[in-house]
C-alpha atoms as a PDB file:
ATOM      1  CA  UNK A   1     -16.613 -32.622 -19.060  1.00  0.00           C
ATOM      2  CA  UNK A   2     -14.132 -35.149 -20.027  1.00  0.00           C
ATOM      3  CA  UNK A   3     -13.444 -37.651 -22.545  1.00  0.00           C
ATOM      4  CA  UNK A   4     -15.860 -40.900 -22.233  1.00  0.00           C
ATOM      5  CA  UNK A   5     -15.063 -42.541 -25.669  1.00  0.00           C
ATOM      6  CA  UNK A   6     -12.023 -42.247 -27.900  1.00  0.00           C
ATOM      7  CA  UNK A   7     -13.115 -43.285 -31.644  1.00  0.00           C
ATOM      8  CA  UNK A   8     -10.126 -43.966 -33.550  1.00  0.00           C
ATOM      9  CA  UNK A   9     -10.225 -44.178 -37.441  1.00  0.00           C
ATOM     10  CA  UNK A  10      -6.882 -46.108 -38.355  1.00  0.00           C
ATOM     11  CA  UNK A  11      -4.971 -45.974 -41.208  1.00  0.00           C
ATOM     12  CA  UNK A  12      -1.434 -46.480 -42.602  1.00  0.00           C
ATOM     13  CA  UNK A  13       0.302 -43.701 -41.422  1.00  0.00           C
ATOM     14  CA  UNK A  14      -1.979 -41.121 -40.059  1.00  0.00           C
ATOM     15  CA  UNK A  15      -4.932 -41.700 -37.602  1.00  0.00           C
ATOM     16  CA  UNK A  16      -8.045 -39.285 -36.775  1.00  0.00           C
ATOM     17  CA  UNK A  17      -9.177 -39.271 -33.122  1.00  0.00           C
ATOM     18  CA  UNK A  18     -12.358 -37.842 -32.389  1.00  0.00           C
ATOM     19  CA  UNK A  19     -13.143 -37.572 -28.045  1.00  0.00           C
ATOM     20  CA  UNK A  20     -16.885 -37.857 -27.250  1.00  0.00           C
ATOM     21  CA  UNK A  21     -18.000 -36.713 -23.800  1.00  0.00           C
ATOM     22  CA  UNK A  22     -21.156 -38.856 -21.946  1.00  0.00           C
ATOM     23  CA  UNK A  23     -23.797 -36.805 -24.052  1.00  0.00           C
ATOM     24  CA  UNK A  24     -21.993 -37.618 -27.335  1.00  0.00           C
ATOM     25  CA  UNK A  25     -20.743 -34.220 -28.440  1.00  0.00           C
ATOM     26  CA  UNK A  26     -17.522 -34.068 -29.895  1.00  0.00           C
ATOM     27  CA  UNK A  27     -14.697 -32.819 -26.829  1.00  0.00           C
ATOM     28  CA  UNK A  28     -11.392 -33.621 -28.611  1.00  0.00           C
ATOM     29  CA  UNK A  29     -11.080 -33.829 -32.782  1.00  0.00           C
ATOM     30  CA  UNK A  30      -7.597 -34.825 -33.346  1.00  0.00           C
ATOM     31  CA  UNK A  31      -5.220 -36.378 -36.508  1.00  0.00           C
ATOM     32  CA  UNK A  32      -2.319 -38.279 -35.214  1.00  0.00           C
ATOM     33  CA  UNK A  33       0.414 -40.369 -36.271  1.00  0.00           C
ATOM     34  CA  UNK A  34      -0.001 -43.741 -35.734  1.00  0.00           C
ATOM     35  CA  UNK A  35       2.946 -44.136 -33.120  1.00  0.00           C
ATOM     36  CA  UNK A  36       1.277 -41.716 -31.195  1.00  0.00           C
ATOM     37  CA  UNK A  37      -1.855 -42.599 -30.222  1.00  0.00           C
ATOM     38  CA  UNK A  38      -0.619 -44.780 -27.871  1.00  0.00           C
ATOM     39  CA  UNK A  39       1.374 -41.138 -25.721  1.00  0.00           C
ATOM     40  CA  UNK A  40      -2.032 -39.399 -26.645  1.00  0.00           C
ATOM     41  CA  UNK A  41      -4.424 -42.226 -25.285  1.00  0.00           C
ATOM     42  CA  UNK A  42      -1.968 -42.479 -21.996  1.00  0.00           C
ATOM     43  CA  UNK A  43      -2.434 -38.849 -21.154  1.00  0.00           C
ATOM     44  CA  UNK A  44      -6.455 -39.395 -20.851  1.00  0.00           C
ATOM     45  CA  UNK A  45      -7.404 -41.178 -17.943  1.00  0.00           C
ATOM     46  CA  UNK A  46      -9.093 -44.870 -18.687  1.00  0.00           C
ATOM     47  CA  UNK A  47     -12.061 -44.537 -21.123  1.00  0.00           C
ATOM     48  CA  UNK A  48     -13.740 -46.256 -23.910  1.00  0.00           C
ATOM     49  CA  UNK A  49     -11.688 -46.598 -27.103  1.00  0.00           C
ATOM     50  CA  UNK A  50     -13.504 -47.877 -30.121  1.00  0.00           C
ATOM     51  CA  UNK A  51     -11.661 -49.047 -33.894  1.00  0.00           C
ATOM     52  CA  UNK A  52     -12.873 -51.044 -36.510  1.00  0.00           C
ATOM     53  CA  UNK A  53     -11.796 -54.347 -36.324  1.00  0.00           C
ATOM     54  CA  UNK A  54      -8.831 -55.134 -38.648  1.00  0.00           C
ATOM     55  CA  UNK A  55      -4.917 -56.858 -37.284  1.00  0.00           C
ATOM     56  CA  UNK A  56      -3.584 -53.710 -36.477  1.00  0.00           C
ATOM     57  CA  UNK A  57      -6.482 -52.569 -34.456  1.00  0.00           C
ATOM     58  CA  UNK A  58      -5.722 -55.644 -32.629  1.00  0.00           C
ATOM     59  CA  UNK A  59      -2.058 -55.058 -31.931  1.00  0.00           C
ATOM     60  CA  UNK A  60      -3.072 -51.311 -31.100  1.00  0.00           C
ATOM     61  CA  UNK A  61      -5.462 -52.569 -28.804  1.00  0.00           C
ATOM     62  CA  UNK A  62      -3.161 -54.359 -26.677  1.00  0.00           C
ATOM     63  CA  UNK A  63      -1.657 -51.506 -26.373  1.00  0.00           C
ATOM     64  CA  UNK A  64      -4.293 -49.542 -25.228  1.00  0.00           C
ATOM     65  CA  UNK A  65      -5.897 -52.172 -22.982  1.00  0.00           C
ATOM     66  CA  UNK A  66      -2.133 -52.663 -21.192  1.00  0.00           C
ATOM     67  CA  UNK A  67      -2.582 -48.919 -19.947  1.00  0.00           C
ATOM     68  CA  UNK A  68      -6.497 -49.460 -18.319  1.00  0.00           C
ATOM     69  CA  UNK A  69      -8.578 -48.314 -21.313  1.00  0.00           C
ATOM     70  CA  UNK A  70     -11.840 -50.505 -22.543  1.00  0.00           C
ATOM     71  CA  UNK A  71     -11.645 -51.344 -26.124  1.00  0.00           C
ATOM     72  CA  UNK A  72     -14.208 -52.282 -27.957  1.00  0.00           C
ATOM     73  CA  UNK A  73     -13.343 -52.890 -32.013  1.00  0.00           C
ATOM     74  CA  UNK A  74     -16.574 -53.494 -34.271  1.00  0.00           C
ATOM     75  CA  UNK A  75     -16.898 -54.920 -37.565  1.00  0.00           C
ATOM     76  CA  UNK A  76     -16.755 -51.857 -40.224  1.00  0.00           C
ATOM     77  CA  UNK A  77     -20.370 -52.807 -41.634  1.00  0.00           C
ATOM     78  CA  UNK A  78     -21.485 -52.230 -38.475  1.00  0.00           C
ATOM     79  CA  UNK A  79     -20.067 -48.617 -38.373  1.00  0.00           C
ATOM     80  CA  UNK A  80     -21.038 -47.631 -42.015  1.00  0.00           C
ATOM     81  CA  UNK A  81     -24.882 -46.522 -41.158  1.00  0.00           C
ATOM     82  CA  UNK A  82     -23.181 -43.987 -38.602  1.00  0.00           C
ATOM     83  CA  UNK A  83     -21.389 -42.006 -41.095  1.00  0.00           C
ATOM     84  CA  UNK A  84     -22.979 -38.335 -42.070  1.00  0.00           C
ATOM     85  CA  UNK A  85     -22.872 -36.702 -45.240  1.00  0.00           C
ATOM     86  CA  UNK A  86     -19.640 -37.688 -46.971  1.00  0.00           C
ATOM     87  CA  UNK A  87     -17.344 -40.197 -45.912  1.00  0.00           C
ATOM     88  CA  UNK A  88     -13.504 -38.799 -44.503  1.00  0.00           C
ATOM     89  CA  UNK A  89     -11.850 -40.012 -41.684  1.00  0.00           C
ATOM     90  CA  UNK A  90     -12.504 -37.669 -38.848  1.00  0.00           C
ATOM     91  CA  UNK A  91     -16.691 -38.305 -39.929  1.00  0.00           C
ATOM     92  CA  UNK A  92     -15.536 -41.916 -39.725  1.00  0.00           C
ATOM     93  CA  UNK A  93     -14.022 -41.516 -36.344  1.00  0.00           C
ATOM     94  CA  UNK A  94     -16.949 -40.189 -35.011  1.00  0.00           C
ATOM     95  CA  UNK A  95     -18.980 -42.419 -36.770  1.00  0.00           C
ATOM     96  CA  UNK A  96     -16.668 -45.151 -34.611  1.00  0.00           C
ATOM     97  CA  UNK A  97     -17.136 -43.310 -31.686  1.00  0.00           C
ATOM     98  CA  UNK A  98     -21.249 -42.865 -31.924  1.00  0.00           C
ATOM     99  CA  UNK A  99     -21.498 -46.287 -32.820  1.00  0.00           C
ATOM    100  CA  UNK A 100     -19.801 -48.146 -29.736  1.00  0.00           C
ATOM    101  CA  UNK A 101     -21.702 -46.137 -27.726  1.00  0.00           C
ATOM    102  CA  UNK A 102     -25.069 -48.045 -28.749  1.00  0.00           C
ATOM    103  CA  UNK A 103     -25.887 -50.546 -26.000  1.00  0.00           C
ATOM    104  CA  UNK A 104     -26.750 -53.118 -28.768  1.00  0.00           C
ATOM    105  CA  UNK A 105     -23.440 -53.187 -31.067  1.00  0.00           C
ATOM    106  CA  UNK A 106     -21.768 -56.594 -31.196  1.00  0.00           C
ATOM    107  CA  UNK A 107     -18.075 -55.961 -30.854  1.00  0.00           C
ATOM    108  CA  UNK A 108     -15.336 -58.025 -31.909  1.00  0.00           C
ATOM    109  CA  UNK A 109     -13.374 -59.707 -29.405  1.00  0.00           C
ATOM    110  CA  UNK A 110      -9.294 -58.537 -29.087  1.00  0.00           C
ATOM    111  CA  UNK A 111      -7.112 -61.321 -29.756  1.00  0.00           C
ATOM    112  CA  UNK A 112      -3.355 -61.907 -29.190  1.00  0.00           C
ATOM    113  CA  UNK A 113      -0.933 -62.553 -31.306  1.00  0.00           C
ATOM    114  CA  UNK A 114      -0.790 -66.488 -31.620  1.00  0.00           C
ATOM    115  CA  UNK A 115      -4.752 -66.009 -32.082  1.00  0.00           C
ATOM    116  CA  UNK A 116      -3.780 -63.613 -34.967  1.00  0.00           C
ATOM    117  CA  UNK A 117      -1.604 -65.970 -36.476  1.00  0.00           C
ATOM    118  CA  UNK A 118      -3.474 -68.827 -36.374  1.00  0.00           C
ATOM    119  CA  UNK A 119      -5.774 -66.768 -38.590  1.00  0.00           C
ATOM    120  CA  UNK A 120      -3.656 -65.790 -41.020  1.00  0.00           C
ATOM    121  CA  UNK A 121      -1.852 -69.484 -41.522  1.00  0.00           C
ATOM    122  CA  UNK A 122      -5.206 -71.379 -41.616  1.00  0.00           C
ATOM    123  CA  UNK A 123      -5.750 -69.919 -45.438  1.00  0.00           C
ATOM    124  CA  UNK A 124      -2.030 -71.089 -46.467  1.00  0.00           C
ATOM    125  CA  UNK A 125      -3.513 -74.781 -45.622  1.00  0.00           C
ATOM    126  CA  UNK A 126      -6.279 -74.005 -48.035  1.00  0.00           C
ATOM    127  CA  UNK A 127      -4.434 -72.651 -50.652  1.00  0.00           C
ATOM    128  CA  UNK A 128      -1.525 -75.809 -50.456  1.00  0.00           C
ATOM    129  CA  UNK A 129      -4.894 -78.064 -50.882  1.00  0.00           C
ATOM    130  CA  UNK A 130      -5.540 -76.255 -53.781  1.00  0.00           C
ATOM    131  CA  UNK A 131      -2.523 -76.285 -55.179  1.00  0.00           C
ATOM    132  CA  UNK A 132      -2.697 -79.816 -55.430  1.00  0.00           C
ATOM    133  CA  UNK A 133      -5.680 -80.379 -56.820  1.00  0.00           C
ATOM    134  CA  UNK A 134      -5.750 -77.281 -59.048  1.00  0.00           C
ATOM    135  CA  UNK A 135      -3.806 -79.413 -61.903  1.00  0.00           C
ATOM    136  CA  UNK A 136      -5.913 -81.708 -62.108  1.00  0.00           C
ATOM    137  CA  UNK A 137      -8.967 -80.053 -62.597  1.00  0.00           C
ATOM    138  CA  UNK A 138      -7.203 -78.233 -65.347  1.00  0.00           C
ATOM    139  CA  UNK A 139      -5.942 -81.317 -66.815  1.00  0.00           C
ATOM    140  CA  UNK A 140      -9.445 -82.710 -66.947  1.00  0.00           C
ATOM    141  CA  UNK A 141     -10.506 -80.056 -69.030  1.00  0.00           C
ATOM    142  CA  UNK A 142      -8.118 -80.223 -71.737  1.00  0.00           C
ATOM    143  CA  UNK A 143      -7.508 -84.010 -71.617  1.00  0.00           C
ATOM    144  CA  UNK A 144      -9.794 -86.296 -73.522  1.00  0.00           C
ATOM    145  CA  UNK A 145     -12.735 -87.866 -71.039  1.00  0.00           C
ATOM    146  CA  UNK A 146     -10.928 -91.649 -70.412  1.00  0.00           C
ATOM    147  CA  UNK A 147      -8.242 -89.433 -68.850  1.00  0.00           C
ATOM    148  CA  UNK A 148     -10.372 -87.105 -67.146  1.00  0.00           C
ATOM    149  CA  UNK A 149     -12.394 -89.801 -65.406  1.00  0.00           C
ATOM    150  CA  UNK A 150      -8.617 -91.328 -63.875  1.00  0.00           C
ATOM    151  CA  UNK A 151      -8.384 -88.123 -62.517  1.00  0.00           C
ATOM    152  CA  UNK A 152      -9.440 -87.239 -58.589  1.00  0.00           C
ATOM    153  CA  UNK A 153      -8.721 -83.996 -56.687  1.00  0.00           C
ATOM    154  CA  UNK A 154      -9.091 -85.238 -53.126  1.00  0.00           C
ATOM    155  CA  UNK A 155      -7.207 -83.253 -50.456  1.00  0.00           C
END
């Protein structure tokens, strides 16, 4: 039998790939760098392949999806009951695998890049608000109340 789902367990430089076949028993129980799964994955003929959601599960993903493969990334509180016995990464990436294959896992949708961005700009705009205001909060604590009631953080 071959490969039905790839669950990948990312990390910075080296990534476990565990191969589950349409019964869920482990076919293929691999630990890869992570500028190869992308050869490794092309080899296999379009499948399933599951990740927990995080930006460079994204980026691989695009990847991955640009060569016919169905990916499916999951939030990782949603893959944490899965795990047996103690946690390591190839448990985890079987843990990945097992838990796509449930019909009722919500899955995170794969965004592009701008969509990416946009995420990780909109806290910068929070952050300059604070910035602002952050003074003069402080201020009002050490100043004496007339000055603390002129005071108004308003962003």
């Amino acid at each position: 039998m071959g490969v039905h789902i790839f669950g990948i367990d990312l990390g910075k430089n080296s990534c476990s790939v565990v191969g589950l076949d349409e019964t869920g028993q482990v076919v293929v129980q691999r630990r890869l760098r992570r500028e190869s799964i992308v050869a490794f994955a092309a080899k296999s003929p379009g499948c399933i392949v599951a990740m927990e959601a995080c930006c460079g599960a994204h980026h691989l993903g695009r990847q991955l999806a640009a060569q016919g493969h169905e990916v499916r990334l999951m939030s990782p509180e949603y893959v944490r009951p899965y795990v047996k016995a103690q946690k390591n990464d190839d448990r985890d990436a079987e843990a990945i695998a097992e838990a796509a294959m449930r019909p009722t896992m919500r899955f995170v949708a794969l965004k592009n890049e701008a969509q990416l961005d946009r995420v990780a700009i909109w806290p910068l705009g929070l952050a300059s608000c604070r910035g602002r205001s952050q003074p003069e909060v402080n201020r009002s604590y050490s100043a004496s109340p007339s000055v603390a009631a002129n005071t108004s953080a308003s962003c």
